[in-house]
C-alpha atoms as a PDB file:
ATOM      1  CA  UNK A   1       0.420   8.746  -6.360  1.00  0.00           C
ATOM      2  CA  UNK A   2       1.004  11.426  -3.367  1.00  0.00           C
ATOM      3  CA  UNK A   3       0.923  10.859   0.159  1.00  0.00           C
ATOM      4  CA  UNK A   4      -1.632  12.464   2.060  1.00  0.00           C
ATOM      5  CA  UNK A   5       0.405  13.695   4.739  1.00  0.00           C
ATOM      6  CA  UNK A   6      -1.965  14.394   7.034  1.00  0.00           C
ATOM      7  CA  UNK A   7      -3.181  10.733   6.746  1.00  0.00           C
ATOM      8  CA  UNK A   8      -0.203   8.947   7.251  1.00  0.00           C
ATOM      9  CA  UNK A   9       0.907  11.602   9.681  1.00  0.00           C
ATOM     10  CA  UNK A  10      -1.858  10.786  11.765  1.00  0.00           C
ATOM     11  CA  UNK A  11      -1.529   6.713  11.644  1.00  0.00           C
ATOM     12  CA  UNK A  12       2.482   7.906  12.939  1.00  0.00           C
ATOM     13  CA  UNK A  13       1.144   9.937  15.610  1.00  0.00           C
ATOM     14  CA  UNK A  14      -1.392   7.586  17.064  1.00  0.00           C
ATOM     15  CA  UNK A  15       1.553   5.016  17.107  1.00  0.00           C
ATOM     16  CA  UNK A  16      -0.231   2.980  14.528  1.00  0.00           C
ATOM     17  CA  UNK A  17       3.126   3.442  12.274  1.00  0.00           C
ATOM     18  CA  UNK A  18       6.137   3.274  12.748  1.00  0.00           C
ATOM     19  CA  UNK A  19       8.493   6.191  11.562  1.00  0.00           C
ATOM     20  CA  UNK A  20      10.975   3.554   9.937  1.00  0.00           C
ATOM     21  CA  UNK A  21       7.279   2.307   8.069  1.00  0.00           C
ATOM     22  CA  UNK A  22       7.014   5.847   7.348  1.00  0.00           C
ATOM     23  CA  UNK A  23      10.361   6.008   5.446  1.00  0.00           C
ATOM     24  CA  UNK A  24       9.743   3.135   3.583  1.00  0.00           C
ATOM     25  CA  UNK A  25       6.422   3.988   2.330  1.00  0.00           C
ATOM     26  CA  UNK A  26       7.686   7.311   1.138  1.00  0.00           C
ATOM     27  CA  UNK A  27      10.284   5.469  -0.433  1.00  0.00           C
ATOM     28  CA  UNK A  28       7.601   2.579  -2.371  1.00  0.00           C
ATOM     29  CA  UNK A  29       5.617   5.684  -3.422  1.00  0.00           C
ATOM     30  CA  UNK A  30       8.449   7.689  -4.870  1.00  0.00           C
ATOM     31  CA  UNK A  31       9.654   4.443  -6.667  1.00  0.00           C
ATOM     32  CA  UNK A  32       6.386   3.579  -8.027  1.00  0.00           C
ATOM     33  CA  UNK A  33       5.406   7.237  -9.113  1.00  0.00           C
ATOM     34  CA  UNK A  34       8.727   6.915 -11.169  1.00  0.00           C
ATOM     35  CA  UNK A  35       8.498   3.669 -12.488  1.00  0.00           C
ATOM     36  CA  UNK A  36       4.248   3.731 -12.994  1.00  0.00           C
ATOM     37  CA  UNK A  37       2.888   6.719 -13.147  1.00  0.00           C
ATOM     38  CA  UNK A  38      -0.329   7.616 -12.214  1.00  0.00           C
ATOM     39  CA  UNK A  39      -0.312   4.373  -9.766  1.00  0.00           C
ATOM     40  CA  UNK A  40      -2.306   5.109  -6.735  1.00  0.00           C
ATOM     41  CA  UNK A  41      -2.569   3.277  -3.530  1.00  0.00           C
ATOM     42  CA  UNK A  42      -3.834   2.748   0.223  1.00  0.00           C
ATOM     43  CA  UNK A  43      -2.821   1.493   3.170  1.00  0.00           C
ATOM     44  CA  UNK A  44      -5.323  -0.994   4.986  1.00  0.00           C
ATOM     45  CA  UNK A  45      -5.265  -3.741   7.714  1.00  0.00           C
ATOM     46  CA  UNK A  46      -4.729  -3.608  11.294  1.00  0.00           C
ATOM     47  CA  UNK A  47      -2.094  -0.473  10.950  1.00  0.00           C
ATOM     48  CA  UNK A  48      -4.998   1.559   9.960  1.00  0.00           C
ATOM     49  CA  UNK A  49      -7.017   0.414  12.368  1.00  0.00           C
ATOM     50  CA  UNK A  50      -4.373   0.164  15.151  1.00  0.00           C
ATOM     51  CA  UNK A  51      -4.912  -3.513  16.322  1.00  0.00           C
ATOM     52  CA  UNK A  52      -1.376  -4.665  15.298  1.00  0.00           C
ATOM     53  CA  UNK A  53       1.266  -6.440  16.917  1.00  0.00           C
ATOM     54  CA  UNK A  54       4.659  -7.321  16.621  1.00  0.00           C
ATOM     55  CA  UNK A  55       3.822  -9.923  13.645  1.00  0.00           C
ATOM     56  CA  UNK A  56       1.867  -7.447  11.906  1.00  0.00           C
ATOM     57  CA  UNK A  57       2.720  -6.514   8.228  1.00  0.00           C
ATOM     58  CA  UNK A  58       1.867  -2.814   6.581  1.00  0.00           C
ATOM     59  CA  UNK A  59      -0.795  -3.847   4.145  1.00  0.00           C
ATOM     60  CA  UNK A  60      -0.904  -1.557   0.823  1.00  0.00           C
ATOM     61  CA  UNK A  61      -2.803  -2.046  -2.100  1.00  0.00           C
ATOM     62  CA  UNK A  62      -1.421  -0.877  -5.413  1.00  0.00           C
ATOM     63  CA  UNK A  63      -3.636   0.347  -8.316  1.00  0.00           C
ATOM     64  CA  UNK A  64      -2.219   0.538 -11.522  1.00  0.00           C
ATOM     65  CA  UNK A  65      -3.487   2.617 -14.613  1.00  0.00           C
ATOM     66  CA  UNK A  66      -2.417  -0.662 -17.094  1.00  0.00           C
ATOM     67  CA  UNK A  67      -3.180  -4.129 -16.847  1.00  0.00           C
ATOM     68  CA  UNK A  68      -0.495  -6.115 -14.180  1.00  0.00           C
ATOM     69  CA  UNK A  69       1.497  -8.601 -15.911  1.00  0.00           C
ATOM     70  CA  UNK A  70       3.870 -10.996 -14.234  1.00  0.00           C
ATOM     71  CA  UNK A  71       6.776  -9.212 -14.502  1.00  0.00           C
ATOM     72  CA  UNK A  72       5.376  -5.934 -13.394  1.00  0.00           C
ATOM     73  CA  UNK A  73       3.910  -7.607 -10.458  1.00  0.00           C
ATOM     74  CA  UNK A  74       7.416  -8.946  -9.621  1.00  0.00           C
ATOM     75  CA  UNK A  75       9.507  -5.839  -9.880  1.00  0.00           C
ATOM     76  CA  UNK A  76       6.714  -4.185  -7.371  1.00  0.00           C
ATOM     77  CA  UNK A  77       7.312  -7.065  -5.292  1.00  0.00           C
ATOM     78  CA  UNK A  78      11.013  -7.093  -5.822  1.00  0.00           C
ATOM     79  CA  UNK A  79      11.094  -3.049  -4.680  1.00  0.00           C
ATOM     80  CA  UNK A  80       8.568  -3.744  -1.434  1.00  0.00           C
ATOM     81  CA  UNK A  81      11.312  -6.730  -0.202  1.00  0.00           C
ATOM     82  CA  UNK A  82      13.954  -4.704  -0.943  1.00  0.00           C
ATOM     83  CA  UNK A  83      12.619  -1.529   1.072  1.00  0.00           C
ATOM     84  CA  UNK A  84      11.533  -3.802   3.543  1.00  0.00           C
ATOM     85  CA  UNK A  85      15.272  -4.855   3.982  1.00  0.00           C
ATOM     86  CA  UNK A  86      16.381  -1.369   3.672  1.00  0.00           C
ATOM     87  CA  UNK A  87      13.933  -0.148   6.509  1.00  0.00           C
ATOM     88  CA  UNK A  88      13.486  -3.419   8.683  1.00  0.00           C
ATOM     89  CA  UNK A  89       9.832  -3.316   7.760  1.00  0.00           C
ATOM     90  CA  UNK A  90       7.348  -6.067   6.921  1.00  0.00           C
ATOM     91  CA  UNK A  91       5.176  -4.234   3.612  1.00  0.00           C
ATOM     92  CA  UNK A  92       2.443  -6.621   2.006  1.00  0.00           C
ATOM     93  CA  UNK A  93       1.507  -5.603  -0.961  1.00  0.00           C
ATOM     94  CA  UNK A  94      -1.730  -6.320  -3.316  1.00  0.00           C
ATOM     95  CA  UNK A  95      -1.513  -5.154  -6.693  1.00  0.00           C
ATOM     96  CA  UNK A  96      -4.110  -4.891  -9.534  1.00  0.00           C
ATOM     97  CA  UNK A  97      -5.049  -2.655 -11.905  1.00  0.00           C
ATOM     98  CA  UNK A  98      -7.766  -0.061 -11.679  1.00  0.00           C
ATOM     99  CA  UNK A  99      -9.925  -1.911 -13.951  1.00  0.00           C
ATOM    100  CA  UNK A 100      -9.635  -5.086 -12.077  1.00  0.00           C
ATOM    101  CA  UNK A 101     -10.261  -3.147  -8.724  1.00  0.00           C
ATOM    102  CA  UNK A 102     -13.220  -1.555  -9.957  1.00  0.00           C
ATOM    103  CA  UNK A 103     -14.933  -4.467 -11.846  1.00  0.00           C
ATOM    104  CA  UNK A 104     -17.939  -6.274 -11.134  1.00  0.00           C
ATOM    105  CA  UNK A 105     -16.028  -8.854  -9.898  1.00  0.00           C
ATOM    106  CA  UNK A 106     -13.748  -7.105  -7.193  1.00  0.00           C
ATOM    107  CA  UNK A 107     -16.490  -4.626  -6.058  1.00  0.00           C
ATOM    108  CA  UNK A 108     -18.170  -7.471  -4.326  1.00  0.00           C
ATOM    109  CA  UNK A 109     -15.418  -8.598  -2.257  1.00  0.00           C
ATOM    110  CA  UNK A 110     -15.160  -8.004   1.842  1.00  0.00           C
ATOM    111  CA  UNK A 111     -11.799  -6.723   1.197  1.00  0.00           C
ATOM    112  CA  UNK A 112     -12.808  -4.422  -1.361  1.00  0.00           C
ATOM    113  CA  UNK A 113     -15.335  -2.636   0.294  1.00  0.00           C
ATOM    114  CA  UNK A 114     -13.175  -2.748   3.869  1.00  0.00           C
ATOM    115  CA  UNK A 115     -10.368  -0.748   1.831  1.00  0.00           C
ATOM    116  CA  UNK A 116     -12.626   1.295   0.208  1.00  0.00           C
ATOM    117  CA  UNK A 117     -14.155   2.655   3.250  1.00  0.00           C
ATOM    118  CA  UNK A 118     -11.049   2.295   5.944  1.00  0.00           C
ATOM    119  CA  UNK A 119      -8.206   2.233   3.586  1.00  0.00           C
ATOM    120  CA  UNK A 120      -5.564   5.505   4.296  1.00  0.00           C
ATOM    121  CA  UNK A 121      -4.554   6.828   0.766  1.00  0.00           C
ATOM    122  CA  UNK A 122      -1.537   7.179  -0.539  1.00  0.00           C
END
């Protein structure tokens, strides 16, 4: 997973996010490039689209190349809190594996189709 500079570069400029949110997405993807590689990701939600406020989190979904047991969904989640601590941040994350994401099932979500089309990727 590699972050598209430009992308999240732009989202920083416009004000959309933060530096410190920034940081601590550099930090998830360099963490989750080490621990699963070939993971990929984007960031969705009101950040992207730059109608947060104050209470809004930094939505990211994370695709995995395997399937997503419990455990592996818990050390992601473990990482984000602990980053989010780290960098006084507020990352949500959805996690699923590729297959999931791109089954019959998923495809036909809202939310899969917003992301698909609006998401930033990582």
């Amino acid at each position: 997973m590699k972050l598209k500079t430009n992308d999240i570069d732009k989202l920083v400029k416009k004000g959309f996010i933060s530096k410190s949110e920034k940081k601590a997405l550099d930090q998830l993807v360099t963490e989750l490039k080490r621990f699963w590689p070939g993971s990929k990701g984007k960031v969705f939600g009101s950040k992207v689209k730059g109608t947060s406020d104050e209470e809004s989190d930094l939505d990211i979904l994370i695709l995995l190349p395997n399937d997503v047991t419990k455990e592996i969904r818990r050390q992601i989640i473990h990482r984000a809190f602990d980053i989010n601590l780290t960098f006084g941040t507020n990352i949500s994350t959805l996690i699923m594996s590729e297959k999931e994401w791109n089954s019959d099932l998923f495809s036909f979500l809202p939310i899969h189709s917003f992301i698909e089309e609006e998401g930033v990727p990582l």
